[in-house]
Each structure stands twice: as C-alpha cells, then as structure tokens.
C-alpha atoms as a PDB file:
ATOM      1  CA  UNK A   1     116.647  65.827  93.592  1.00  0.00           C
ATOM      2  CA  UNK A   2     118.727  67.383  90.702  1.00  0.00           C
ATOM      3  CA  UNK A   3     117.572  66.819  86.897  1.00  0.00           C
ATOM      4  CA  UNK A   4     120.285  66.520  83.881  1.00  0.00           C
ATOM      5  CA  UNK A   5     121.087  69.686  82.272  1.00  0.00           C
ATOM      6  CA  UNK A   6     120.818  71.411  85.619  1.00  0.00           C
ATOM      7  CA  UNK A   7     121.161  74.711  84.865  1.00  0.00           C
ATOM      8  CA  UNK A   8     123.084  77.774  86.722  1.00  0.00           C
ATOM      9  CA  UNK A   9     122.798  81.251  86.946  1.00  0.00           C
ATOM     10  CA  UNK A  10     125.294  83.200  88.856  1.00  0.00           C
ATOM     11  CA  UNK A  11     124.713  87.237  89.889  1.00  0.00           C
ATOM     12  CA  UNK A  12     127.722  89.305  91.285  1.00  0.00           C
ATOM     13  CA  UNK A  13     126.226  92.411  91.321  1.00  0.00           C
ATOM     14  CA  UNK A  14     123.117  93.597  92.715  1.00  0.00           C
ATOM     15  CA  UNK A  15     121.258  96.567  91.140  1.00  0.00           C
ATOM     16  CA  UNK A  16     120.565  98.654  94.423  1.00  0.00           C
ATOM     17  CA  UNK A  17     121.873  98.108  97.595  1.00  0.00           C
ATOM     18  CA  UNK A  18     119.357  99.899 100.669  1.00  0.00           C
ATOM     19  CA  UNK A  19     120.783  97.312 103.260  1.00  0.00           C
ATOM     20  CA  UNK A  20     117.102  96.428 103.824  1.00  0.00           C
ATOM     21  CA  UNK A  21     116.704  94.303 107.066  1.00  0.00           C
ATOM     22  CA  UNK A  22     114.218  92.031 105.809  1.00  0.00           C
ATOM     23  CA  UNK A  23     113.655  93.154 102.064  1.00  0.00           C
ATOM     24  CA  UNK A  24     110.289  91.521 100.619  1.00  0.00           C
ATOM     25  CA  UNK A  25     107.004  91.440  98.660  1.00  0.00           C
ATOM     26  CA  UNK A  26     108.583  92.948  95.490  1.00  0.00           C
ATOM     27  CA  UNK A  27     106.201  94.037  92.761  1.00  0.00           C
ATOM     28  CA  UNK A  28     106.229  94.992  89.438  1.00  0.00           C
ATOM     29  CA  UNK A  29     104.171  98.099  88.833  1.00  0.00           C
ATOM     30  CA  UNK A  30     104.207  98.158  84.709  1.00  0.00           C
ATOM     31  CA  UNK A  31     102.485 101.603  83.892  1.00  0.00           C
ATOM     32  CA  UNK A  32     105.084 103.796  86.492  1.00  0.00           C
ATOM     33  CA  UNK A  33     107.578 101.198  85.035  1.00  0.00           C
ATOM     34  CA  UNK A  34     109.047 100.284  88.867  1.00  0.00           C
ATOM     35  CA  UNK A  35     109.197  98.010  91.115  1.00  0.00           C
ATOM     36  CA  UNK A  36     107.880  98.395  94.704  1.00  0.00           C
ATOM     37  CA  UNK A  37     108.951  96.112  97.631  1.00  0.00           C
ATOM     38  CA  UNK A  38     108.986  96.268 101.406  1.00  0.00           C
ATOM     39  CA  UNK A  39     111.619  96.535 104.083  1.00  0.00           C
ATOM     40  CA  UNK A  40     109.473  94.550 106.675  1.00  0.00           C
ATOM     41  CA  UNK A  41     111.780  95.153 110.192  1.00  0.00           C
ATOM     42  CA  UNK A  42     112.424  98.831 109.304  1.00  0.00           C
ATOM     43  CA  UNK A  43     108.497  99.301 108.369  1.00  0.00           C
ATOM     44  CA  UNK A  44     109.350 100.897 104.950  1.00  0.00           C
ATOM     45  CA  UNK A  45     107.906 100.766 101.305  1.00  0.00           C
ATOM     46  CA  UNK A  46     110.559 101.256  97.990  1.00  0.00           C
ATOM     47  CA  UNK A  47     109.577 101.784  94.791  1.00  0.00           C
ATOM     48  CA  UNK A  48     112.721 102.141  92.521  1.00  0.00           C
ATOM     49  CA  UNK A  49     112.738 102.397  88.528  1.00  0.00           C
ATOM     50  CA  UNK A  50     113.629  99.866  86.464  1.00  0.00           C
ATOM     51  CA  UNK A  51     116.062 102.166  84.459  1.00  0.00           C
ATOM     52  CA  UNK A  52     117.780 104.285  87.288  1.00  0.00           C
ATOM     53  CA  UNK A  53     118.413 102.449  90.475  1.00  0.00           C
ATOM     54  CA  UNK A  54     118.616 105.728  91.687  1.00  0.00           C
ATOM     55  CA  UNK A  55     115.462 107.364  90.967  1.00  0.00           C
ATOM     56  CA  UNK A  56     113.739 105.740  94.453  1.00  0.00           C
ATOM     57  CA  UNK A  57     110.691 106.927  96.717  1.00  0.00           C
ATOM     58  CA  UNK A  58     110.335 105.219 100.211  1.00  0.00           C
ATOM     59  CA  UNK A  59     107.493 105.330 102.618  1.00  0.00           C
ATOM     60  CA  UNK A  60     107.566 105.309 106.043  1.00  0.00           C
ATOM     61  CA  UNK A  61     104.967 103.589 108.497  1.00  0.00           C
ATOM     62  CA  UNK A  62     104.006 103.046 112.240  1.00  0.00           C
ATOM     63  CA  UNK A  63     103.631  99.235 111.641  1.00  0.00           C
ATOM     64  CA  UNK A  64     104.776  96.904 109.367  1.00  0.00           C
ATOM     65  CA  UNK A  65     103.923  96.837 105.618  1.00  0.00           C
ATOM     66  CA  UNK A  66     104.724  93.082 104.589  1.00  0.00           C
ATOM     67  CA  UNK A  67     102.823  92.614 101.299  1.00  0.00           C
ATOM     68  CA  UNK A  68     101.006  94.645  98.313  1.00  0.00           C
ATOM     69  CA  UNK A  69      98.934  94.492  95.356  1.00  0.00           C
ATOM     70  CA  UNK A  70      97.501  96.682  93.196  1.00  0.00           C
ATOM     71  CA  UNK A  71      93.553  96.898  93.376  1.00  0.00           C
ATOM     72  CA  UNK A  72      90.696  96.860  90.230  1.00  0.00           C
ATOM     73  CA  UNK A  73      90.327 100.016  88.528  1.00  0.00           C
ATOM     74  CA  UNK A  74      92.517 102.163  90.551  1.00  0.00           C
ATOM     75  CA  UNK A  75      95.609 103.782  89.563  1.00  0.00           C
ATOM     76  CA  UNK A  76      98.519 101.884  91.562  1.00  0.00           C
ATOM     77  CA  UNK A  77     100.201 105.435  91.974  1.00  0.00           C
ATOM     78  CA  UNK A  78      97.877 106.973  94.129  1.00  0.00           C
ATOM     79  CA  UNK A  79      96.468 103.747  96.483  1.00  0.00           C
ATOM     80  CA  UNK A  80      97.403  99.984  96.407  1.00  0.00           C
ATOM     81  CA  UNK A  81      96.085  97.186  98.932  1.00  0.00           C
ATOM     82  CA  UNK A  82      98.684  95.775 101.720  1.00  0.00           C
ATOM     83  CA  UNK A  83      99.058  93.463 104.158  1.00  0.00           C
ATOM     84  CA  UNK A  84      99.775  95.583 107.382  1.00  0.00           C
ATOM     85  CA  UNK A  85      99.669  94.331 111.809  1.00  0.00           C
ATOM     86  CA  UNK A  86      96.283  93.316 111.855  1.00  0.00           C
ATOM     87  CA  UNK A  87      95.256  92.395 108.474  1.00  0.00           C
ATOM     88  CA  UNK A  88      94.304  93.994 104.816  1.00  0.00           C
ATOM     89  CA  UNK A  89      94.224  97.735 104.377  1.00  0.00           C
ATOM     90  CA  UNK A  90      93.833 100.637 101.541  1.00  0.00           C
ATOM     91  CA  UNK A  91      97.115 102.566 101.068  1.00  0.00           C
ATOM     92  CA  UNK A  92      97.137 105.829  99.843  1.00  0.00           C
ATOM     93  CA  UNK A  93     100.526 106.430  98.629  1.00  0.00           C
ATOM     94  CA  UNK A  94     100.140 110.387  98.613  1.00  0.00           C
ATOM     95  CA  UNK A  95      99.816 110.838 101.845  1.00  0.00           C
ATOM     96  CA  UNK A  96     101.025 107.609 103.300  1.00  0.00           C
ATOM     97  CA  UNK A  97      98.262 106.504 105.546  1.00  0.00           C
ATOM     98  CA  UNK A  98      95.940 103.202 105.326  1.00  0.00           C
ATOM     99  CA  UNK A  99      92.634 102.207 106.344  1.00  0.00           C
ATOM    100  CA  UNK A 100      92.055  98.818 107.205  1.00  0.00           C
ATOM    101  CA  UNK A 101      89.500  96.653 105.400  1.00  0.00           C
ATOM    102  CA  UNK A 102      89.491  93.506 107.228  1.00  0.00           C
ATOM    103  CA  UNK A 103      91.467  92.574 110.398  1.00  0.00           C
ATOM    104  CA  UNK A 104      92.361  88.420 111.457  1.00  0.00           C
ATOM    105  CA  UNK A 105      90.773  88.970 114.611  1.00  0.00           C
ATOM    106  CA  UNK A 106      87.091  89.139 112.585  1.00  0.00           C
ATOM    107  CA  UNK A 107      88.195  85.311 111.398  1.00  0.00           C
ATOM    108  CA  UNK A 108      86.115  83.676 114.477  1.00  0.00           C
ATOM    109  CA  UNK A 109      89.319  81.840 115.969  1.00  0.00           C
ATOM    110  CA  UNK A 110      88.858  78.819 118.369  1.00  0.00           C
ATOM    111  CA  UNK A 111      90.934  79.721 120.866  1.00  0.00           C
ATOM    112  CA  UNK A 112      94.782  80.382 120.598  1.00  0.00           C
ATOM    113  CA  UNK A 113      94.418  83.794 119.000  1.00  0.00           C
ATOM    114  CA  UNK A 114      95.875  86.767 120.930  1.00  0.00           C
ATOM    115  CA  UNK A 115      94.900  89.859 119.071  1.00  0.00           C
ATOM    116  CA  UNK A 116      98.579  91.857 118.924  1.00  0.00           C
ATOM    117  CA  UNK A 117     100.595  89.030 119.285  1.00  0.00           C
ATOM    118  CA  UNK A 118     100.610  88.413 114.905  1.00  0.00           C
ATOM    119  CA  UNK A 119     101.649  90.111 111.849  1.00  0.00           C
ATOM    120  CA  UNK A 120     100.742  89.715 108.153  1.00  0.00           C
ATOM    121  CA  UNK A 121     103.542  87.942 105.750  1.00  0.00           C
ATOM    122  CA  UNK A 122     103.255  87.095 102.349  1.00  0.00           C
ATOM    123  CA  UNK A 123     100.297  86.541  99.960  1.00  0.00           C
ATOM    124  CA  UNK A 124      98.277  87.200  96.760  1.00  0.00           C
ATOM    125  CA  UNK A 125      95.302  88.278  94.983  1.00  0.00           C
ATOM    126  CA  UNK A 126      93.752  84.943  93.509  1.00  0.00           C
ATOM    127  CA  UNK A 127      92.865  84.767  89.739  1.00  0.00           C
ATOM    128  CA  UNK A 128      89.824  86.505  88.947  1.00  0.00           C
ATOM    129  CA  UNK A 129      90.569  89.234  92.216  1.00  0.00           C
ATOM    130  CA  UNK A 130      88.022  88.066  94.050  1.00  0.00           C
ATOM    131  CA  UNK A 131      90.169  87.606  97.073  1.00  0.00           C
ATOM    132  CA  UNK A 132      93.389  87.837  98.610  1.00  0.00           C
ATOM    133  CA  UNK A 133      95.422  85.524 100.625  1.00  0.00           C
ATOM    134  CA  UNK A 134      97.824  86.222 103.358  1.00  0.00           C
ATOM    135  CA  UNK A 135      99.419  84.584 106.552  1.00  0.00           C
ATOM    136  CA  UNK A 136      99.890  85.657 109.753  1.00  0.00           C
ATOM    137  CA  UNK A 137     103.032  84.481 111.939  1.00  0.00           C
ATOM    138  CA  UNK A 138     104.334  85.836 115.263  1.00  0.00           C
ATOM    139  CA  UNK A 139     105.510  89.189 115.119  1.00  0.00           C
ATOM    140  CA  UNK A 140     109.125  90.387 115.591  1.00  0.00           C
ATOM    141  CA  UNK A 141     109.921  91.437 119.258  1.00  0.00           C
ATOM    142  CA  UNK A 142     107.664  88.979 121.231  1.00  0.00           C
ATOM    143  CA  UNK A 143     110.636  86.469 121.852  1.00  0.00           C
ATOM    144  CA  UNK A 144     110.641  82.737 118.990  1.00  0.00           C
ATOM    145  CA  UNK A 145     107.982  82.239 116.559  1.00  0.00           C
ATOM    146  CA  UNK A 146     105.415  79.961 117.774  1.00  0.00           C
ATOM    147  CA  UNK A 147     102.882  78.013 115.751  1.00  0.00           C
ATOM    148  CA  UNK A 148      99.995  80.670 116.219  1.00  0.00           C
ATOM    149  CA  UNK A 149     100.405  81.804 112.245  1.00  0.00           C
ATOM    150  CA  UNK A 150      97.530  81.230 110.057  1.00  0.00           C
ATOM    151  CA  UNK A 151      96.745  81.254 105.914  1.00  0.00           C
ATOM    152  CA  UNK A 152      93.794  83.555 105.666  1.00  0.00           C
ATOM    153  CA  UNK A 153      91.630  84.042 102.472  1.00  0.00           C
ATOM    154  CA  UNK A 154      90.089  87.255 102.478  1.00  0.00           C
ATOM    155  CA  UNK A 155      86.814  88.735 100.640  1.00  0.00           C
ATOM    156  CA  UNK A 156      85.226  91.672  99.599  1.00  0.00           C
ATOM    157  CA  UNK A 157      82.191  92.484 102.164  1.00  0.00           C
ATOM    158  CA  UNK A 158      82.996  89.155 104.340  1.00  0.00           C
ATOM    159  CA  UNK A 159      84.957  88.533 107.229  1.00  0.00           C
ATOM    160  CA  UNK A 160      88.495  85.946 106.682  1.00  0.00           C
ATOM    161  CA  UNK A 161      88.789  82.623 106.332  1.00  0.00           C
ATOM    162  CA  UNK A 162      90.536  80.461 107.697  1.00  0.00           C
ATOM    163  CA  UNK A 163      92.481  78.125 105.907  1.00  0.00           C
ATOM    164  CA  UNK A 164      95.671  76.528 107.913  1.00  0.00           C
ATOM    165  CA  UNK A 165      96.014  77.288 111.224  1.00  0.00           C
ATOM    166  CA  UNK A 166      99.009  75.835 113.942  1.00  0.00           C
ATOM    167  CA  UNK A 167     101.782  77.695 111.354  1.00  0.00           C
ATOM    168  CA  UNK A 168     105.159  79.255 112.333  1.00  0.00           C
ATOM    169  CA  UNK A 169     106.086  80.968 109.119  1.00  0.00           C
ATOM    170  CA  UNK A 170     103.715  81.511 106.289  1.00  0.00           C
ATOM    171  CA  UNK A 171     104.783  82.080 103.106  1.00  0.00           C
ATOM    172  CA  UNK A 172     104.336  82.593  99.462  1.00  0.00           C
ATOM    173  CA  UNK A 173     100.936  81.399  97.715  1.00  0.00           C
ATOM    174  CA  UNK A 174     101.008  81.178  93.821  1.00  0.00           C
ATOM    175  CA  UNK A 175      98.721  79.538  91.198  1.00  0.00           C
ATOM    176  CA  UNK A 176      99.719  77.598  88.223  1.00  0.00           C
ATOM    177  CA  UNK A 177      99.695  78.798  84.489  1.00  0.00           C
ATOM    178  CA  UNK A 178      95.942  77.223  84.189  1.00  0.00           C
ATOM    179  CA  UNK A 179      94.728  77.981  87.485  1.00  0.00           C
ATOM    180  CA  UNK A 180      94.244  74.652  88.275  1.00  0.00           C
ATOM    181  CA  UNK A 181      96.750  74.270  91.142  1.00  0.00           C
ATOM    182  CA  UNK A 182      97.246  76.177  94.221  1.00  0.00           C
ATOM    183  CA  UNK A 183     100.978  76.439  95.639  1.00  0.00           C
ATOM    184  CA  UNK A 184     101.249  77.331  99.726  1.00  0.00           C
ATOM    185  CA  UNK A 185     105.050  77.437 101.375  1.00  0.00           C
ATOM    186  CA  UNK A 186     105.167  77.094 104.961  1.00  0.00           C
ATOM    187  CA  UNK A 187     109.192  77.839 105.371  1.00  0.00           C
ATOM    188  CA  UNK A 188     109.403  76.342 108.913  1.00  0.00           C
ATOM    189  CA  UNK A 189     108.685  72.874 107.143  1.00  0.00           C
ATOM    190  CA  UNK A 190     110.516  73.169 104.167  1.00  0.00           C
ATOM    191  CA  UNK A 191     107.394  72.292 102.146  1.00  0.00           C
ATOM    192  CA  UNK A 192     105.408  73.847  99.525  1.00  0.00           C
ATOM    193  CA  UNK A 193     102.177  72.272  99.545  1.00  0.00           C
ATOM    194  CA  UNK A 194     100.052  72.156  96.362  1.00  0.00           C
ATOM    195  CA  UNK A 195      95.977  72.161  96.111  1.00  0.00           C
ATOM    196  CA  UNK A 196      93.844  71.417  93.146  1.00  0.00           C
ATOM    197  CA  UNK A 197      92.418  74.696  92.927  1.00  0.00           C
ATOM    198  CA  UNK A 198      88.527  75.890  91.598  1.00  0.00           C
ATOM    199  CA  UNK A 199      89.032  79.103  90.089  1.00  0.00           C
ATOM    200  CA  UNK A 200      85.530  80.072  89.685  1.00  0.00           C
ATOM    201  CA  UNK A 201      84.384  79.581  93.174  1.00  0.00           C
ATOM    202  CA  UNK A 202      87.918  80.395  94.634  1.00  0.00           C
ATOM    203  CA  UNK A 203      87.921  76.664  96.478  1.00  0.00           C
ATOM    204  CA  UNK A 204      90.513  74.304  97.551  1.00  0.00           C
ATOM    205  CA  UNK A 205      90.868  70.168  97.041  1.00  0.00           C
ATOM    206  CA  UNK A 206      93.363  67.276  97.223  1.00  0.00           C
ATOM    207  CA  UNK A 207      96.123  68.788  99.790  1.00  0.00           C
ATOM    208  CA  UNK A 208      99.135  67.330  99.725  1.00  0.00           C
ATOM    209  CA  UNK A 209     102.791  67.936  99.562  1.00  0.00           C
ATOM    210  CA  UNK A 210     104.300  68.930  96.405  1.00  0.00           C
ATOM    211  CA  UNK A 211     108.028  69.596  96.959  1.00  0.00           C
ATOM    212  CA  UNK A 212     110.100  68.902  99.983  1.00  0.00           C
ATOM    213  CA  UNK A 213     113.257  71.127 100.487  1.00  0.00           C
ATOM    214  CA  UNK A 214     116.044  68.993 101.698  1.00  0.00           C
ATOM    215  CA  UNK A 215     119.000  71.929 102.353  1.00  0.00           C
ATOM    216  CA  UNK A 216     120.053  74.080 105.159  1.00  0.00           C
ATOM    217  CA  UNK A 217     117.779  77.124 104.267  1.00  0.00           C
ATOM    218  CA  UNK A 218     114.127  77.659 104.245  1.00  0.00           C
ATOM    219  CA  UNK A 219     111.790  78.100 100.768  1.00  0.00           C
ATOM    220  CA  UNK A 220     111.284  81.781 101.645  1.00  0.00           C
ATOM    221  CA  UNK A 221     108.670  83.618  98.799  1.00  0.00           C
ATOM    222  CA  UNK A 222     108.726  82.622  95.186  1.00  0.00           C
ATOM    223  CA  UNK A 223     106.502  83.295  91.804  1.00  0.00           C
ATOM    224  CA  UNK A 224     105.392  80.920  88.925  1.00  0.00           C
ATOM    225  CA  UNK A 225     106.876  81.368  85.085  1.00  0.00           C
ATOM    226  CA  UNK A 226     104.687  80.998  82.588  1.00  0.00           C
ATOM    227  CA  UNK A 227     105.755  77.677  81.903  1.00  0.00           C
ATOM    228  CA  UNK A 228     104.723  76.268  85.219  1.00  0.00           C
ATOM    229  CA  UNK A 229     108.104  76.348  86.681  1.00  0.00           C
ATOM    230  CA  UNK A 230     108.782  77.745  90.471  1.00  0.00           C
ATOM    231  CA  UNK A 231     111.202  80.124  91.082  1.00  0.00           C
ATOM    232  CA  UNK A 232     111.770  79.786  94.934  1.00  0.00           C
ATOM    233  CA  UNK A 233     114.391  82.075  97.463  1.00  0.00           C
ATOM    234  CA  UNK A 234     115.455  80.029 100.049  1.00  0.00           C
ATOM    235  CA  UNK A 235     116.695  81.604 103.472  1.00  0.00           C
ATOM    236  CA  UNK A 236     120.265  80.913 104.266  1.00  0.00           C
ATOM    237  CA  UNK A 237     121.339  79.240 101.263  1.00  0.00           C
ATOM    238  CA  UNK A 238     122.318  82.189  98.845  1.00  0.00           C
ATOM    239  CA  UNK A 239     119.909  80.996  95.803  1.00  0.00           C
ATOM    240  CA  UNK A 240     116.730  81.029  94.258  1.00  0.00           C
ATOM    241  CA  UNK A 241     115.736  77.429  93.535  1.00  0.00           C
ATOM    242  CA  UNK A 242     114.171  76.677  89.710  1.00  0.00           C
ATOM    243  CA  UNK A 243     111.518  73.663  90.786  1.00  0.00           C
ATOM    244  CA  UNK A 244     109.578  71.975  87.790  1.00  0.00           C
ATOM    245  CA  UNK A 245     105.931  71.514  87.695  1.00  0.00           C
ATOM    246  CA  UNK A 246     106.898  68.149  88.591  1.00  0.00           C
ATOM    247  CA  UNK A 247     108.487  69.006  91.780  1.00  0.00           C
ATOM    248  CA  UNK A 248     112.144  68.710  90.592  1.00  0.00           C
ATOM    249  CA  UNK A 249     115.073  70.684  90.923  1.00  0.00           C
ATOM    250  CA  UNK A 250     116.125  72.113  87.198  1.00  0.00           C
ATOM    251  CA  UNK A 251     118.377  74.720  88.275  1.00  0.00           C
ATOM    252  CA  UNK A 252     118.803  77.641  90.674  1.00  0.00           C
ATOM    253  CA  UNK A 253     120.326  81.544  90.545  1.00  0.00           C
ATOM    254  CA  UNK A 254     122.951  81.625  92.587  1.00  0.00           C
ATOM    255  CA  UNK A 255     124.135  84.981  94.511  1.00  0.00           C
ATOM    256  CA  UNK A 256     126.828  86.953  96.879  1.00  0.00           C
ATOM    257  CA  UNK A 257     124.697  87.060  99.802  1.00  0.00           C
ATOM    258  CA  UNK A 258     123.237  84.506 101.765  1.00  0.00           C
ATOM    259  CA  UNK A 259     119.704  85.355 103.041  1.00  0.00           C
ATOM    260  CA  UNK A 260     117.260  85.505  99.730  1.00  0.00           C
ATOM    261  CA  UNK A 261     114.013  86.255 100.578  1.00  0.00           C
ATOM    262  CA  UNK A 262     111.107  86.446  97.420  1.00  0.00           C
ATOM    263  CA  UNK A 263     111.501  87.416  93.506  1.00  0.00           C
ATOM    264  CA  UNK A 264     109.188  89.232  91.315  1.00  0.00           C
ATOM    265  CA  UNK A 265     109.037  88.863  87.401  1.00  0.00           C
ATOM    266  CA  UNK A 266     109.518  91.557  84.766  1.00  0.00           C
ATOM    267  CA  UNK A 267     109.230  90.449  81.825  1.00  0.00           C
ATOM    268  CA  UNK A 268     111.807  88.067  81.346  1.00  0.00           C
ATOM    269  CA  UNK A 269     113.918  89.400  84.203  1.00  0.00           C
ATOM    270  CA  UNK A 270     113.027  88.136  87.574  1.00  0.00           C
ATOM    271  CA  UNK A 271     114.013  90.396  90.653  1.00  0.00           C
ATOM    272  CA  UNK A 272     115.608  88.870  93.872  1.00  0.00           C
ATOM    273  CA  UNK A 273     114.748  90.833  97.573  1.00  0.00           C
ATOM    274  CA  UNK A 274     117.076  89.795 100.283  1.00  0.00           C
ATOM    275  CA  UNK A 275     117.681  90.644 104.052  1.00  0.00           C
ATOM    276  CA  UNK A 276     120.764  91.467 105.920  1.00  0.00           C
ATOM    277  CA  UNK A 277     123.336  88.747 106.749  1.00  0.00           C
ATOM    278  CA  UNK A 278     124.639  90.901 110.270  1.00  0.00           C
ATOM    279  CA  UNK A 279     126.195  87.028 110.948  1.00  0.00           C
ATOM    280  CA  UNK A 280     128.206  86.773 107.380  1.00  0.00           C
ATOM    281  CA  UNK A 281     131.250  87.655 106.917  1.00  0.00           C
ATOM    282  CA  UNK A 282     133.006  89.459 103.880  1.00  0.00           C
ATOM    283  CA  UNK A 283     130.359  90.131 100.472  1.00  0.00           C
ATOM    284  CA  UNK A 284     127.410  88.241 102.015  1.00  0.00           C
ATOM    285  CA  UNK A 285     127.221  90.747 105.182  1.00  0.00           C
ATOM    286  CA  UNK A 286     127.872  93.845 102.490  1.00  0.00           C
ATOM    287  CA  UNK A 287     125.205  92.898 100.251  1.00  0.00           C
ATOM    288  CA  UNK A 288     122.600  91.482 102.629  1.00  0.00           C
ATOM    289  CA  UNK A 289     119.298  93.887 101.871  1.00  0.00           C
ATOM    290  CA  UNK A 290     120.480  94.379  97.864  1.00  0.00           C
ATOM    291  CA  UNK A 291     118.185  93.855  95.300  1.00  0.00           C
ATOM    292  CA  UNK A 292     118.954  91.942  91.962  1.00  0.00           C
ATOM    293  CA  UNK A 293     118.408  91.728  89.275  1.00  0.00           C
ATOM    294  CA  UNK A 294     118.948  88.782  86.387  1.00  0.00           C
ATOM    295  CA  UNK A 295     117.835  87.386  83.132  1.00  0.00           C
ATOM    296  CA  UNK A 296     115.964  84.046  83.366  1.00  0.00           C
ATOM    297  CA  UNK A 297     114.893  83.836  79.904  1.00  0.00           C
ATOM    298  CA  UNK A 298     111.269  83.164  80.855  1.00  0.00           C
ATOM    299  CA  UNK A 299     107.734  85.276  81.415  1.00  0.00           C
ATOM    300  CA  UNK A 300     106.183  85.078  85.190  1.00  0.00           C
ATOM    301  CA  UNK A 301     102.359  84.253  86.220  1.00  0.00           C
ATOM    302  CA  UNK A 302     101.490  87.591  87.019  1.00  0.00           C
ATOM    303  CA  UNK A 303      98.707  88.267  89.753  1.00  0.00           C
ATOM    304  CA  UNK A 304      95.442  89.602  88.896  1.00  0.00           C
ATOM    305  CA  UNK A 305      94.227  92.974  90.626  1.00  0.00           C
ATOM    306  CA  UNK A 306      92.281  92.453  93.556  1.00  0.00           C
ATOM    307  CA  UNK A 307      88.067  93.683  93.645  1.00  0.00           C
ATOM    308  CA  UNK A 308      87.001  95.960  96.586  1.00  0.00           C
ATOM    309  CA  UNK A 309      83.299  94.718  95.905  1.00  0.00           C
END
C-alpha cells in the first residue's frame, strides 16, 4: 500500500545502452571511479565510467558471471570475487580467468541437488566481510525453473551453508543501516523476507515476511539508502519500487523499458540494470539492456569488502 506524498521519479533517457540480455549485479568501484555490472545470458562483465559512457571495458567468460564484490586489501582493478556456475571464485581482471574458492556442491545437500543443473544469482558480502551470500536457481537452457535454488552463506576456509533451500529465484540480500536486520527477496514469491540479524557472529533470527509485492512484476535486486529505505527493481513493471523501513510503498522511479532488474548507489545517484524486453513493443524493446542513471537525493548502504581468511 501507497503512503501520502508518494513520490515519483521519471527517467527518459538511459546513460548507455549495450542491449544487455539480462543486465545485473551493478557495482560501484569508487577509486577507478566506474561502475561494473554483468550481462548474465551473454556471460559478460562491463565496467563503464561514470563520466564517459563511452569509455567501457567488457570481459568475456565460458560461464556465467552473475555477481561481484570487491575483496579486503586487494586492488579491485586487478582481481575482485564473483559468483560464477558452481559457486564463489577469484577473478583476475588482467587476464580474465577465475579460480574457484568454494563450489555449492561442498554444502552437504540432502538429496535434490544435481551438480550442473544450478547457477549463482545475486548476493553480498555481509558487514564485517566475513562472508558472502549468494543463491543458486536453475540455470538457463535446462527447460522452467524449478524449486532446486538455494541461499548459501559462504566462509573463508569452510565449506557453504545452507540457509533456504526449495527456491525458484533467489535474489537480492541487503542489511539495514544498523546491521540489525537482514533483507532476502525470493522474486518467484513476491516477498522480501526480513531476519533480525547478529552482526558479530554473522547469525540469523525471527524470519518472517517483511513486504509483500502485490503487482504484475517480480522484486528483482535492490540496495538499502542510508536512511533504511529499499530501493527495489521489479521485473515486468518498468520501476524501481522506494519501500520504507516499515514495509510501505513511498514512491518508485519510473522508466521507458519494462524489465528492471537491480540498482547500485553512487553517491546520491542510484544506477538502474535492466534486461531486454524482445516481447515489447516500441521504446521498451529499444531500451531493454540500458543502464540508468538518476538522482534520488539519498546515500546507499554500501557493502563491506569481503576477507579471504
């Protein structure tokens, strides 16, 4: 439900247009002052300035890269963490190859796993770095999604753990200002779920449902502003949703294309990924893949670097 003073922000332009399939996981890298974000479908890695939409690098990889974050006491340039196939690996951006640090598969599944079958998707390094979470869904080519996904928390030196399992499509995870709360969207069931969270010892209490999305789309990937609000893409609905710490809707960013996938703060500009619209018609289908770019007037949470050890 809809507060008073609902506010609206409306973007016609988008600040590069790559026609990314499935555009995602953007990132603000402050000391190469870019952004770097994936192109999940076409297995490709941006990283564009934040002056000259123009001035872009791209990587290219066997597998899916679906996620990143940069790692404690290592210059994001030259190697970053990522969420590939089969888990968490070490990318070195000079020469384009990663080594894996962890796969699912050394989670100890009860039955229902089939190594191969899953791919990474979205997640974060918790506050303090001393791990990372990520989901796993059903990866593209192997017919619908089925509930095989999983939310993962990895560690240094220890294999996953489990932490939801029977998911379709895992999503964002996010923290609140204080690190008190833990925020988890599963898309498929239009809920973000919310967790009193134990920052020292990286633990989880009190599950329960924090917002329910009642539109046509699905909460896709979102981030947390600094003063506790949610800024949420949803999938098929040409927006990113503003959602109180209270759970209600405050206002939304509305935009020319219709599949918005995940945002990324910098500053007080917040950056929108989106995939293509092949099924839209007109601006939607010609600007499905851009990247935006808009004044919110608000900082984001921004994600601490995660610790190899």
């Amino acid at each position: 439900m809809a507060t008073p003073n609902y506010e609206i922000i409306t973007v016609h332009q988008p600040y590069l247009n790559l026609h990314s399939k499935l555009g995602e996981g953007p990132h603000h890298e402050p000391s190469s002052s870019s952004l770097r974000f994936v192109d999940i479908i076409s297995k490709k890695l941006h990283t564009v300035s934040l002056t000259n939409p123009e001035d872009i690098t791209t990587l290219d990889f066997p597998e899916a890269v679906t996620v990143t974050a940069d790692i404690e006491g290592i210059d994001p340039k030259e190697k970053i963490l990522v969420g590939v196939k089969g888990g968490i690996a070490v990318l070195d951006r000079e020469s384009g190859k990663y080594e894996y640090l962890s796969r699912f598969e050394e989670a100890g599944h009860e039955g229902g796993y089939e190594v191969g079958r899953v791919r990474s998707n979205d997640g974060a390094v918790q506050p303090g770095g001393k791990g990372f979470w990520l989901g796993s869904m059903t990866d593209f080519g192997l017919g619908e999604f089925r509930d095989e996904g999983h939310l993962y928390q990895f560690t240094p030196n220890s294999p996953p753990t489990i932490i939801l399992s029977d998911l379709k499509i895992p999503n964002s995870v996010g923290w609140s200002p204080d690190n008190k709360t833990m925020y988890f969207t599963h898309s498929t069931e239009r809920k973000v779920i919310a967790w009193d969270y134990d920052a020292e010892n990286g633990t989880l209490s009190n599950k329960r449902v924090w917002y329910k999305h009642e539109g046509p789309g699905e909460p896709d990937g979102f981030r947390v502003d600094v003063e506790g609000n949610i800024w949420h893409a949803v999938y098929g609905e040409s927006r990113v949703l503003k959602i109180n710490k209270e759970g209600k809707l405050v206002g939304e960013i509305r935009l020319p294309t219709r599949n918005i996938t995940c945002v990324e703060f910098v500053g007080e500009e917040l950056f929108i990924t989106t995939a293509n619209d092949d099924e839209g018609e007109g601006e939607s289908k010609e600007l499905g893949g851009a990247l935006f770019r808009v004044n919110v007037g608000v900082k984001g949470v921004g994600f601490d670097k995660y610790k190899l050890e």
